[in-house]
Protein backbone atom coordinates (compact mmCIF):
# COMPACT_ATOMS: atom_id res chain seq x y z
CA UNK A 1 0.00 0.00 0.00
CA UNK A 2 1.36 3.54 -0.60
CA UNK A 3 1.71 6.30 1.52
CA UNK A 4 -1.22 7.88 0.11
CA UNK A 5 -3.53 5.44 0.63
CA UNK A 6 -2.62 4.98 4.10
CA UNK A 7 -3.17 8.36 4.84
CA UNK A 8 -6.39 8.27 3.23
CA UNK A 9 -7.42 5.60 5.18
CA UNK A 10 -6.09 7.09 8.20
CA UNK A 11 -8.25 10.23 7.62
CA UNK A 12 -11.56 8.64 6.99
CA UNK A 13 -11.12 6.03 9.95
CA UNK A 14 -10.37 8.92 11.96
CA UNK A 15 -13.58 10.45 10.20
CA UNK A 16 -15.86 7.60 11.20
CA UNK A 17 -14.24 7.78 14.50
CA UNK A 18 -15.18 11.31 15.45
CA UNK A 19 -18.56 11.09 13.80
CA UNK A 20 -19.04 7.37 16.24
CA UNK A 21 -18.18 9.20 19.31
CA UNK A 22 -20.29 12.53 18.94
CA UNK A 23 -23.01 10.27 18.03
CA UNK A 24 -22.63 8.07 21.35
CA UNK A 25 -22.51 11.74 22.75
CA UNK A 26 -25.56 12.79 21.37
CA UNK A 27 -27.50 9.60 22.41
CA UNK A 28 -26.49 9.97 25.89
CA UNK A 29 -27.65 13.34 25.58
CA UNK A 30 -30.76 12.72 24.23
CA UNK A 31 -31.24 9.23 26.90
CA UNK A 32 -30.96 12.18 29.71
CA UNK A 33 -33.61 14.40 28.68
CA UNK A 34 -35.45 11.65 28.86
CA UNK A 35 -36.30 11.13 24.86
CA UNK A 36 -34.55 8.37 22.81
CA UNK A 37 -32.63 9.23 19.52
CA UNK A 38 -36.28 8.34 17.53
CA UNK A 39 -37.72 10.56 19.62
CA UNK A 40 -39.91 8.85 22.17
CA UNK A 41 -40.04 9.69 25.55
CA UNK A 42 -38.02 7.33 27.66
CA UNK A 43 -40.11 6.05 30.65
CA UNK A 44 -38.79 6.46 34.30
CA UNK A 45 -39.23 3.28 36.48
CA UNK A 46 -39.40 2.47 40.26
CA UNK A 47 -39.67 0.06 42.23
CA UNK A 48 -41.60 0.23 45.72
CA UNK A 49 -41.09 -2.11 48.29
CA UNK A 50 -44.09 -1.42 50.59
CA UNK A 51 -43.52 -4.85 52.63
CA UNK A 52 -40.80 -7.48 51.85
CA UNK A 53 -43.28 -9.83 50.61
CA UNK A 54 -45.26 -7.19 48.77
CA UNK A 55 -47.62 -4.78 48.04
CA UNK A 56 -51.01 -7.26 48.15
CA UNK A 57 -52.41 -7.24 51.82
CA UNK A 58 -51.59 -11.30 51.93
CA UNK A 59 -48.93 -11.37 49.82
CA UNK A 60 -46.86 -12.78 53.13
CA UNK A 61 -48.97 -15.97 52.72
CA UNK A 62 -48.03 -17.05 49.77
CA UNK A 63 -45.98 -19.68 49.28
CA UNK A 64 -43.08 -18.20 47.74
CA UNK A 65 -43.07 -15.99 50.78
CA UNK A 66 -39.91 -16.30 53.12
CA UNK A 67 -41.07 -15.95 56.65
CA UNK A 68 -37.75 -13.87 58.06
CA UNK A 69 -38.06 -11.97 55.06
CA UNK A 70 -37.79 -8.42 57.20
CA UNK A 71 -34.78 -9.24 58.76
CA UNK A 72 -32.75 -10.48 56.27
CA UNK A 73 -30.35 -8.11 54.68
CA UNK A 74 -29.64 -10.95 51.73
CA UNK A 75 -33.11 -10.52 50.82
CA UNK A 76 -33.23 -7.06 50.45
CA UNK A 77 -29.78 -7.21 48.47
CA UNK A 78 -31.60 -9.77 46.08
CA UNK A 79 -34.58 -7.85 45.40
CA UNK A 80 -32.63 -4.34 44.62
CA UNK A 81 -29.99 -6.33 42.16
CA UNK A 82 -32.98 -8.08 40.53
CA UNK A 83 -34.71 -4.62 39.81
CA UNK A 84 -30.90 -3.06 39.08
CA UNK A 85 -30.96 -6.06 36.29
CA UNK A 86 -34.08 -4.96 34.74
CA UNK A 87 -32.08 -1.33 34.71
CA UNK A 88 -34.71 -0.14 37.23
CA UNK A 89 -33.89 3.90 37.97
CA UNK A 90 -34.80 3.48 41.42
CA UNK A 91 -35.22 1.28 44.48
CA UNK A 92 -37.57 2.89 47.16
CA UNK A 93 -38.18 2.01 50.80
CA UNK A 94 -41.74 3.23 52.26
CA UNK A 95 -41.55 3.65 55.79
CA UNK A 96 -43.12 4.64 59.23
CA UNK A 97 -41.40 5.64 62.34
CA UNK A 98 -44.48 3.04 64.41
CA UNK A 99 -45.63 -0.09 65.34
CA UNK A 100 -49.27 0.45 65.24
CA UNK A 101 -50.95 -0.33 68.89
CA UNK A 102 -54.75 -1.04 68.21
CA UNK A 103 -56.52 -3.90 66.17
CA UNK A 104 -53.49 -6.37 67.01
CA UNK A 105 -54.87 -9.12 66.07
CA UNK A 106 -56.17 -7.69 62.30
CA UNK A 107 -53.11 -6.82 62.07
CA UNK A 108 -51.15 -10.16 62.78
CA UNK A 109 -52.90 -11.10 59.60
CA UNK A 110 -51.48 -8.19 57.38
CA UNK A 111 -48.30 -7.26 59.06
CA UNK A 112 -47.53 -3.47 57.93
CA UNK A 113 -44.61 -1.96 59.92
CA UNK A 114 -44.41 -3.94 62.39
CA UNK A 115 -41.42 -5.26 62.01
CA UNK A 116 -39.07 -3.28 59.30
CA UNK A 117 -35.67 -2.00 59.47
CA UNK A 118 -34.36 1.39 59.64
CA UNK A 119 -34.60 2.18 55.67
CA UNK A 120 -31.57 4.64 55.43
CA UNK A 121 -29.35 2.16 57.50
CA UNK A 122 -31.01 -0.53 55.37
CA UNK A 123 -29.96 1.59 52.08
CA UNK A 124 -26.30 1.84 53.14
CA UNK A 125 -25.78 -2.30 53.25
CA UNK A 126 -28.02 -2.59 49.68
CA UNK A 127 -25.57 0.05 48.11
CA UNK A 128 -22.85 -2.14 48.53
CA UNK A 129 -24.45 -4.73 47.00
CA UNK A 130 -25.24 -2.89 43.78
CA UNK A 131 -23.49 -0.05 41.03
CA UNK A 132 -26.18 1.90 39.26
CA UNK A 133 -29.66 1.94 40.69
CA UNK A 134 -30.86 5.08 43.11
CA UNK A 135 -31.50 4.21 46.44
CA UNK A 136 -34.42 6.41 48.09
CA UNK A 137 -36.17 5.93 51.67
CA UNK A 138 -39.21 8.01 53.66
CA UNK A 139 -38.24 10.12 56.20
CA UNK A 140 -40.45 12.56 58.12
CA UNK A 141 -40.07 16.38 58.63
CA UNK A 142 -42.57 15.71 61.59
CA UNK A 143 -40.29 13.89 63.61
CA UNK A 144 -36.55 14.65 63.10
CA UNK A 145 -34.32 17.81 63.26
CA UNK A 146 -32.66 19.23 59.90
CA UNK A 147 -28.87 18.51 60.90
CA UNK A 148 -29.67 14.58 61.32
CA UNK A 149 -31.80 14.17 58.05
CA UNK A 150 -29.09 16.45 55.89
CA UNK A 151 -25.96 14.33 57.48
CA UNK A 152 -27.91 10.96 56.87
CA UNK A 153 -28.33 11.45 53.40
CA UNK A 154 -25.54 13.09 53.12
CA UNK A 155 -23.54 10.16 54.22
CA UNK A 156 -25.54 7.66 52.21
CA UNK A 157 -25.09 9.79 49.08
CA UNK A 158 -21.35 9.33 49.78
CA UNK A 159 -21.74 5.43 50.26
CA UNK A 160 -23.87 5.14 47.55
CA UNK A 161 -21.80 7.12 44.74
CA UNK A 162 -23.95 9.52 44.52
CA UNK A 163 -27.11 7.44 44.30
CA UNK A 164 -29.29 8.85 47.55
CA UNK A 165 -32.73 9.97 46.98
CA UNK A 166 -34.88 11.09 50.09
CA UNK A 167 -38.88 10.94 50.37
CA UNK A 168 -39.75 13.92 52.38
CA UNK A 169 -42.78 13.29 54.67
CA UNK A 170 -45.22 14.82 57.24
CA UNK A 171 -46.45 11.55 58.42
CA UNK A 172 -49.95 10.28 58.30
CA UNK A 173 -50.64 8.63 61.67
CA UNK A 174 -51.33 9.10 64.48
CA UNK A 175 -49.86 6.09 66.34
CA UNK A 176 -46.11 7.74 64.99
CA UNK A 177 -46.91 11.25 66.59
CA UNK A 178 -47.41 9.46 70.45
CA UNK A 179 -43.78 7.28 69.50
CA UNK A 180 -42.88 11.53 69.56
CA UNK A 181 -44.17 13.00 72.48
CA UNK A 182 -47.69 13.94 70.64
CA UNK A 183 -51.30 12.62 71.51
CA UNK A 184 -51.71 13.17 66.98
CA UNK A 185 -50.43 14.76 64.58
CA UNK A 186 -50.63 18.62 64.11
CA UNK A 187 -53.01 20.03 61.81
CA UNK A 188 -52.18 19.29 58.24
CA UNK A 189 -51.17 22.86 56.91
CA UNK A 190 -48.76 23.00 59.79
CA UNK A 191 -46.96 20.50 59.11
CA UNK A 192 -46.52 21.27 55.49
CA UNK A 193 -45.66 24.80 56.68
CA UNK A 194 -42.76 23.15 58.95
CA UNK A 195 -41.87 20.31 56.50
CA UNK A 196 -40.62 23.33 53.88
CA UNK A 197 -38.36 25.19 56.51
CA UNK A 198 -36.94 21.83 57.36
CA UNK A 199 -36.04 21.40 54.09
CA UNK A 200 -34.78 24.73 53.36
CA UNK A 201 -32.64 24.10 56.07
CA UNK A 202 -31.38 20.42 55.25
CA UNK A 203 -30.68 21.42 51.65
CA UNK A 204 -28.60 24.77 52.86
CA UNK A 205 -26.82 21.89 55.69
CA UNK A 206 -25.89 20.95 52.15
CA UNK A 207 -24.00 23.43 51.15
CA UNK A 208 -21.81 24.04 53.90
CA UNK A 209 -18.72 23.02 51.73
CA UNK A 210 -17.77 23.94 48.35
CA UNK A 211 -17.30 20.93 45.67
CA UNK A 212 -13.68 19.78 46.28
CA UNK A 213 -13.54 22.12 49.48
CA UNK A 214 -10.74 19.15 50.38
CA UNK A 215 -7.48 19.21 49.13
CA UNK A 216 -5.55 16.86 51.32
CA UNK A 217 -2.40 19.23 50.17
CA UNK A 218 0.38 17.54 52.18
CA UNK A 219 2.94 20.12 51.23
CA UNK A 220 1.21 22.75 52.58
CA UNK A 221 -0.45 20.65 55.41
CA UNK A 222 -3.93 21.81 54.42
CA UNK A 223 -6.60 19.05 54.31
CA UNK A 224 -9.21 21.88 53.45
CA UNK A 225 -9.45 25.16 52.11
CA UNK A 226 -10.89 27.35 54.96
CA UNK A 227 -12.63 29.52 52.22
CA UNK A 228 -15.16 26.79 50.89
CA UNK A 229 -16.54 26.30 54.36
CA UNK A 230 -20.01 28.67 55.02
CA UNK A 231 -21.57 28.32 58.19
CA UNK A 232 -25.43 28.32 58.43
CA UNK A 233 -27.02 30.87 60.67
CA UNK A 234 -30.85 29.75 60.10
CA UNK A 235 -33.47 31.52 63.04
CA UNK A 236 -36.87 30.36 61.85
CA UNK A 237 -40.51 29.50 62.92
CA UNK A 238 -39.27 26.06 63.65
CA UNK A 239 -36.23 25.35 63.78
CA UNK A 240 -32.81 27.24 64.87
CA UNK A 241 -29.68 25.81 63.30
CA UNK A 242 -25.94 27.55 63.90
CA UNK A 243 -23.25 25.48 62.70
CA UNK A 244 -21.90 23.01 59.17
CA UNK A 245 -22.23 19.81 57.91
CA UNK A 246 -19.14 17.94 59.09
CA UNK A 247 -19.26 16.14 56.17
CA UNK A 248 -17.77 17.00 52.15
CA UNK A 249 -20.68 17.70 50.13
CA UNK A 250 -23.17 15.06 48.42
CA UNK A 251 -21.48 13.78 45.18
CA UNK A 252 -24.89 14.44 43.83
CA UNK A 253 -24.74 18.40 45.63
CA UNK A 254 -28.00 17.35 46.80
CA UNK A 255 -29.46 13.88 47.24
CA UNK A 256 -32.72 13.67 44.96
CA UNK A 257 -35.77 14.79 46.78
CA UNK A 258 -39.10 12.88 46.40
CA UNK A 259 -42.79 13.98 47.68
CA UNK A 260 -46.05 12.81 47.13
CA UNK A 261 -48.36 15.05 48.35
CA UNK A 262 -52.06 15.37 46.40
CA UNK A 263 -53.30 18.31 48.91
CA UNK A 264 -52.93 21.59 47.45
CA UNK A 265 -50.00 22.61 50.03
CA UNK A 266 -48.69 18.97 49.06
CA UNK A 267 -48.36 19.93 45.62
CA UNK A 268 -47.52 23.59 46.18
CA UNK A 269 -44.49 21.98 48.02
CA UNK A 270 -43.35 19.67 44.97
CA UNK A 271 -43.79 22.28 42.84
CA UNK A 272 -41.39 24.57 44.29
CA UNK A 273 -38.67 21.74 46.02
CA UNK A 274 -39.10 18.56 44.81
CA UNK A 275 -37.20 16.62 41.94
CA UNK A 276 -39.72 13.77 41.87
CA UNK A 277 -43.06 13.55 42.71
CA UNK A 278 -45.49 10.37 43.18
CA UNK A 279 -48.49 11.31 41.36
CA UNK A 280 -51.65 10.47 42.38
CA UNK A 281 -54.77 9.51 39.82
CA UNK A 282 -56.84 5.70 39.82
CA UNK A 283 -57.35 6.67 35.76
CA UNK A 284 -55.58 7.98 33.11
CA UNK A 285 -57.46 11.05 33.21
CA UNK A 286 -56.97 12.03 36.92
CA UNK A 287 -53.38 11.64 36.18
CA UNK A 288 -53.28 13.89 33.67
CA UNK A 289 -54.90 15.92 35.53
CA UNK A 290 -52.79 16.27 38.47
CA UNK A 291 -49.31 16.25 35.96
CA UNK A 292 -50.85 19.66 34.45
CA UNK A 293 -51.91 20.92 37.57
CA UNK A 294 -48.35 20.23 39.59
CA UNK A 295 -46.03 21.12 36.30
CA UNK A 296 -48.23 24.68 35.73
CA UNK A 297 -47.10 25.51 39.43
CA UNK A 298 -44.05 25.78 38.77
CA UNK A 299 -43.30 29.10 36.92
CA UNK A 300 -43.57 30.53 40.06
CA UNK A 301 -40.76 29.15 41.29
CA UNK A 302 -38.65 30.09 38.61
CA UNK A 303 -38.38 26.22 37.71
CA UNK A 304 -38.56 24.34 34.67
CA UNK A 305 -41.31 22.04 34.19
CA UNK A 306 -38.59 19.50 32.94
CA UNK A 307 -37.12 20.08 36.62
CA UNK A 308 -39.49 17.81 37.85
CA UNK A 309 -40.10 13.77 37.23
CA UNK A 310 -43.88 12.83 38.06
CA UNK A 311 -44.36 9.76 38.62
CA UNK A 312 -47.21 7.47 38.71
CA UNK A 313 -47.67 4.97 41.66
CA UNK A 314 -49.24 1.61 39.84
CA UNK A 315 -49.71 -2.19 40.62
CA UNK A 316 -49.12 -4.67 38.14
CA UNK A 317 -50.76 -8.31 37.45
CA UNK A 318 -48.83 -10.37 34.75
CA UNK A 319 -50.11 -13.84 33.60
CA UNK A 320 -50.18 -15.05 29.32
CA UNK A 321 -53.34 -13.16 28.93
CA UNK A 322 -56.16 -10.02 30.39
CA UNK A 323 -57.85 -13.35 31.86
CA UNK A 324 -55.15 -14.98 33.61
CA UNK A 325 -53.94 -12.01 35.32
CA UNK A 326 -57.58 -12.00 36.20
CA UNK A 327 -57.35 -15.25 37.60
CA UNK A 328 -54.36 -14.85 39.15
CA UNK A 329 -55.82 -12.04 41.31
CA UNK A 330 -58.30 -13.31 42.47
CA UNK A 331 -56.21 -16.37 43.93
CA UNK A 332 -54.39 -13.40 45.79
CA UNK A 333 -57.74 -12.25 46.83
CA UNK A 334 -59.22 -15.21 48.32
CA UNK A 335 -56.20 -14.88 51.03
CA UNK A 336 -57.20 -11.22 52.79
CA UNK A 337 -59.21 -11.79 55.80
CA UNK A 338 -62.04 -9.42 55.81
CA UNK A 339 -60.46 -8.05 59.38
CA UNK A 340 -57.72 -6.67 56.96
CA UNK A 341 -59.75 -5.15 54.40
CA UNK A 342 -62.12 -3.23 56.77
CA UNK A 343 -58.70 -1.96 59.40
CA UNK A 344 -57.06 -0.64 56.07
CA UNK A 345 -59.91 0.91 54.79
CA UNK A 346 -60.51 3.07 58.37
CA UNK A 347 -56.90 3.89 58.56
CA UNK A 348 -57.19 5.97 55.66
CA UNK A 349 -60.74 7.45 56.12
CA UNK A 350 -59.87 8.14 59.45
CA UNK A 351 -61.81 6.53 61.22
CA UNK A 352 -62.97 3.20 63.21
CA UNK A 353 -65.04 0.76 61.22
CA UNK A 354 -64.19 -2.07 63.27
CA UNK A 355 -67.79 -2.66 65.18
CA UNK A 356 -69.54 -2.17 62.00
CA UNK A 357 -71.41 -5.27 60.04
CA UNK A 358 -69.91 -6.64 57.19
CA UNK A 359 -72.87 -6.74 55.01
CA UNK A 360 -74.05 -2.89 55.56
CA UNK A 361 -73.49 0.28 54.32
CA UNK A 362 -71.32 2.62 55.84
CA UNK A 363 -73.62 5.13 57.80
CA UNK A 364 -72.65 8.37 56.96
CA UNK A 365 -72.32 9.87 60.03
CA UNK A 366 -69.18 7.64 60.45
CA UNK A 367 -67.81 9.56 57.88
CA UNK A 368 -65.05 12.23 58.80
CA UNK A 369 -66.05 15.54 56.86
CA UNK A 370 -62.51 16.14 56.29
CA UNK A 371 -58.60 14.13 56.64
CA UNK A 372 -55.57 15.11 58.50
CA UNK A 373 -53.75 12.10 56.86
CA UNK A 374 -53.36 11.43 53.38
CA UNK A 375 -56.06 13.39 51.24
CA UNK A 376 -56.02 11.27 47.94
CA UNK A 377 -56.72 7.85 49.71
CA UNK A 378 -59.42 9.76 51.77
CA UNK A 379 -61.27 10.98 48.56
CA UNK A 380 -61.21 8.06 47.12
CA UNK A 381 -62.99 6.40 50.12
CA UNK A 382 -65.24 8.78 50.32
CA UNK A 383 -66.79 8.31 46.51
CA UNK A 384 -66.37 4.86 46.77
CA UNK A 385 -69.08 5.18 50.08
CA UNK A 386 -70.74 7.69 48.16
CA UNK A 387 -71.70 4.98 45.16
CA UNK A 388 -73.01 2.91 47.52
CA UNK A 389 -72.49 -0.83 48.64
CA UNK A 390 -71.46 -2.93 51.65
CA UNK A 391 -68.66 -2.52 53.95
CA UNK A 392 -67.42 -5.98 52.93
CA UNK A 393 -67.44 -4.46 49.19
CA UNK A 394 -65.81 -1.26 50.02
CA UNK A 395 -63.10 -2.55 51.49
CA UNK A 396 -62.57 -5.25 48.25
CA UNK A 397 -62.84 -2.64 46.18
CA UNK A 398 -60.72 -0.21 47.88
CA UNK A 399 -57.60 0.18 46.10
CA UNK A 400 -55.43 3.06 48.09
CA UNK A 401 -55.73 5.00 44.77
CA UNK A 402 -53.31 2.70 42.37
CA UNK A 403 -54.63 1.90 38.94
CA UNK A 404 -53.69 -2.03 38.41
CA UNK A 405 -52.23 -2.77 35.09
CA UNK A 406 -52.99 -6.78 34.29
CA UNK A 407 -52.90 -8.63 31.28
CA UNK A 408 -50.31 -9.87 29.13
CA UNK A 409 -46.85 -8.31 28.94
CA UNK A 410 -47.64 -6.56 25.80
CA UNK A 411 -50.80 -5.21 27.78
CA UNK A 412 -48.38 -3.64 30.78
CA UNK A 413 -46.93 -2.42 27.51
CA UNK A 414 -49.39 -0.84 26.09
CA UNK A 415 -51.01 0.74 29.36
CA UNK A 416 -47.63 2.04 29.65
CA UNK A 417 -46.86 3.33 26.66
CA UNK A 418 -50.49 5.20 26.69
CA UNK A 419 -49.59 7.35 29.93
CA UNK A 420 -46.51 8.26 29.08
CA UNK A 421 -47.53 9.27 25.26
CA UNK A 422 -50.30 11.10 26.95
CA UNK A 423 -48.72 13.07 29.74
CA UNK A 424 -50.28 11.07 32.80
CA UNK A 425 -46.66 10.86 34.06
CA UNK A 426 -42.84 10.85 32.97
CA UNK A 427 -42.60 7.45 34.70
CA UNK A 428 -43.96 4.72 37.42
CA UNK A 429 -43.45 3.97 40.64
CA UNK A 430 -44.30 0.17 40.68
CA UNK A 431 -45.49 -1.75 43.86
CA UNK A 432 -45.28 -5.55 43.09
CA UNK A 433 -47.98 -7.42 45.13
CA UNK A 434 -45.86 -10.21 45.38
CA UNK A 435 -42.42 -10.62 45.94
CA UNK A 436 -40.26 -12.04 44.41
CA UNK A 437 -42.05 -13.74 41.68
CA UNK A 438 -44.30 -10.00 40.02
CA UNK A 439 -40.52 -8.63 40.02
CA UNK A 440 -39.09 -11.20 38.33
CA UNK A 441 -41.75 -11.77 35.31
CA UNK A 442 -41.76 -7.88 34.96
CA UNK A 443 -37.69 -7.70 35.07
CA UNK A 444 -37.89 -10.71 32.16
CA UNK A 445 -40.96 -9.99 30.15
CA UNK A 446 -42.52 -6.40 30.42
CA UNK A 447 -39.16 -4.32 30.20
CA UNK A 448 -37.87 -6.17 27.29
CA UNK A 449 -41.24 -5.24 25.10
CA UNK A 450 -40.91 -1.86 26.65
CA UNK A 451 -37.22 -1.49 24.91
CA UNK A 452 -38.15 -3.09 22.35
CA UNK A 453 -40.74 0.02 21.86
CA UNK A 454 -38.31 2.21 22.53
CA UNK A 455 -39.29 3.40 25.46
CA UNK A 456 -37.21 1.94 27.83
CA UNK A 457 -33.26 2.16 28.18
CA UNK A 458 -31.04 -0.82 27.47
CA UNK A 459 -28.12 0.61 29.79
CA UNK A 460 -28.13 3.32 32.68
CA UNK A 461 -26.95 6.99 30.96
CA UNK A 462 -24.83 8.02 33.60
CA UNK A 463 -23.38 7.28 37.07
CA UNK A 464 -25.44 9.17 40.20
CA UNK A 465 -29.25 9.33 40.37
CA UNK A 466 -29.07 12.77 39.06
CA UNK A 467 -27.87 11.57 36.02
CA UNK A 468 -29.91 8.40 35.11
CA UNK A 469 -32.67 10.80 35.89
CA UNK A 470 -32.00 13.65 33.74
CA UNK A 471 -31.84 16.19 36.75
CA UNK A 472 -28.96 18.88 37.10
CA UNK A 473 -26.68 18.54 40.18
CA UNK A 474 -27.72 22.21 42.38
CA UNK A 475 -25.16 24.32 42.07
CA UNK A 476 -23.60 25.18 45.62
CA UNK A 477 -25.48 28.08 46.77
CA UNK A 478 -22.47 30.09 47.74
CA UNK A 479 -20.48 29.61 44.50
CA UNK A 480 -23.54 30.86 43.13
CA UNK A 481 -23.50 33.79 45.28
CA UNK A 482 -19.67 34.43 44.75
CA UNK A 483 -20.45 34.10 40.79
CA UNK A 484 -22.98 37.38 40.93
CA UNK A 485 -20.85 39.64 43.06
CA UNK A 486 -17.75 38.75 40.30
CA UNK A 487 -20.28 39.85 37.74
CA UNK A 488 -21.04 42.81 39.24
CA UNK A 489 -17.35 44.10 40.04
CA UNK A 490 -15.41 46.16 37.33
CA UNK A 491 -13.21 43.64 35.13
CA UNK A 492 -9.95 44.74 36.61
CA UNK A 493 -10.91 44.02 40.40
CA UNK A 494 -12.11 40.80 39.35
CA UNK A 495 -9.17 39.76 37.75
CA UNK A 496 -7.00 40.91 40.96
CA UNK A 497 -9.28 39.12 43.45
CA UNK A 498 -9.21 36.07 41.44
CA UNK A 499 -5.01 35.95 42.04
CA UNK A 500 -5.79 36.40 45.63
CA UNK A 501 -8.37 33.91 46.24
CA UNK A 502 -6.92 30.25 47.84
CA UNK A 503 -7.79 26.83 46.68
């Protein structure tokens, strides 16, 4: 071959080279905006692990169902890898900080709570045991102070690799405000009112140090540059906090937040703080609704509607066809003790249905007016009384406000691909009724139909949550604040302060 040739075919290689990389460039671009290079939108997934045997009110009878279950940090470990193989964007631990004390013996036959690990300590042994799925837990604003909350997931967004997501909560029961001192919980618009100062505060507890604020500089024998540390000096309604995080900042700056509130203070909140919100809606149409609603809110925040994930909580039912999913259910259904059905369903109304008879209606002067708990499950209670029927139906019926998605894998497919083409959500939250068996069919049959759609990704985009997301990292707040005085100094003093300035 000549040397012409060669470096002919040395140019275009290097051609086809370049062009190979910017497109890889452009794809991983495109993957975290959340649209693929044809232009679909890519659907966010995660998984929910309401009980370790899951979701379904007897799913702990089933026969699949290992009885130490809760206490057995393998298990956990097995069910976040097996969602991190179906490239799952996130692992989430629902939690309360109670043991419930009344109707004992209803709820020996559903077990809820009463016997769960810590979720963020629980987090920090899973992380180890996978690479690339986020790892987000529930923990309340109601009964907690700012400084532990911001170092814990702080600490487990270090462990993690950046990976940390927190689900900030006011609570919903009573029987966790008397673990706290309290006879109930305070009125709901106070604790919203408190839950957003304790997050202003955790997220500034954040930015106590400046990204690589440690330099470990031997030479000089500085391990930190004095500079890059800001102390807080919060005095609010709630809370008083003097003092810094003694801890580098989050690889992610901030760990993701998640909320899922339906009031109108619940969503004001999301709109202005959260990254991710679980969106409420039992139809297509009330989903839509509420994604419009909480994404219009924004402006006034001077955020992005793309700023903010919503997604959808859902069940899913797999079998070969609509039928056998149908029949599958109902096997699942034969195994909830009507003592179950009727304590769940006055948990979230609020009220004790316990003495009533099975095969009446509700009276409606049992009926709260109003909840302090959790509005959407309340509402939907309250039209399911409304239509009419026994309190043995109502509490069959009663779904805690999850549409179920059964059929055939293409079917979860196609449900799917119909919420997120409509704007319902950017994504799902999943709760499998029964672990580990839902998991597994959905990890080996629904996601590969979804990529083969195109609407699912065949590898994670990036590293951190943040990333696989398609959310920014926050800039550090006092960078930011550095960055406008700069801009507003004549050129020349800038350029002499920047020679001065250490690190």
């Amino acid at each position: 071959m000549g040397l012409a040739a060669a470096a002919w075919i040395t140019q275009k290689f290097s051609y086809f080279i370049s062009w190979s990389l910017v497109g890889c460039f452009v794809q991983r671009q495109n993957n975290t905006k959340g649209w693929n290079m044809a232009g679909k939108r890519q659907i966010v997934l995660g998984a929910a692990m309401i009980h370790p045997h899951g979701s379904h009110a007897a799913s702990w009878l089933m026969p699949e169902a290992q009885d130490n279950a809760s206490n057995d940090i393998g298990y956990y470990q097995h069910i976040a890898q097996l969602c991190e193989r179906g490239k799952f964007d996130l692992f989430f631990i629902t939690d309360t900080p109670a043991a419930r004390t009344d109707h004992l013996l209803a709820l020996s036959r559903s077990p809820d709570f009463m016997n769960v690990f810590d979720p963020i300590t629980l987090l920090a042994a899973i992380s180890g045991a996978t690479r690339r799925i986020g790892l987000a837990a529930t923990a309340s604003t109601s009964f907690s102070e700012p400084y532990t909350i911001a170092r814990q997931f702080a600490t487990l967004d270090h462990i993690s690799g950046g990976r940390a997501g927190w689900n900030v909560v006011t609570s919903a029961n009573d029987s966790a405000a008397r673990n706290y001192g309290l006879d109930r919980l305070p009125p709901h618009e106070d604790r919203y009112e408190r839950a957003r100062e304790f997050l202003d505060v955790v997220k500034a507890l954040w930015d106590t140090w400046e990204d690589n604020a440690f330099v470990y500089d031997k030479e000089s024998a500085l391990s930190f540059v004095p500079e890059k540390f800001h102390v807080l000096d919060h005095h609010g309604k709630y809370y008083k906090v003097f003092g810094g995080l003694n801890l580098a900042r989050p690889p992610q700056g901030h760990p993701v937040i998640f909320q899922a509130g339906a009031s109108d203070p619940g969503k004001e909140l999301g709109a202005e703080t959260a990254d991710v919100v679980f969106g409420g809606g039992s139809s297509i149409q009330s989903a839509q609704a509420f994604y419009r609603d909480l994404k219009g809110r924004m402006g006034k925040y001077g955020r992005n509607p793309d700023d903010l994930k919503v997604l959808a909580g859902v069940t899913v039912v797999i079998g070969d066809s609509k039928s056998d999913a149908e029949r599958i259910f109902a096997t699942w259904e034969e195994k909830i003790h009507p003592d179950v059905g009727v304590m769940k369903l006055g948990q979230d109304l609020g009220a004790d249905l316990s003495d009533l008879p099975l095969d009446q209606a509700i009276p409606q002067d049992r009926v709260p007016t109003t909840s302090n708990l959790q509005k959407s499950f309340f509402d939907q209670i309250v039209g399911l009384i409304n239509q009419g029927g026994s309190l043995r139906d109502i509490a069959a019926q009663y779904k805690r406000g999850k549409p179920t998605f059964s059929g055939s894998p293409a079917d979860i497919a196609d449900h799917m691909e119909q919420w997120i083409s409509n704007k319902a959500c950017d994504g799902f939250l999943i709760s499998f009724p029964v672990l580990p068996s839902t998991l597994s069919k959905f990890v080996d049959q629904v996601v590969p139909e979804l990529q083969r759609r195109g609407l699912f990704k065949t590898e994670y985009a990036g590293e951190t949550l943040r990333e696989n997301l398609g959310l920014k990292k926050p800039p550090n707040r006092h960078v930011v604040a550095k960055g406008n005085v700069r801009a507003k100094l004549p050129r020349e003093t800038q350029s002499s302060r920047g020679k001065q300035e250490p690190g």
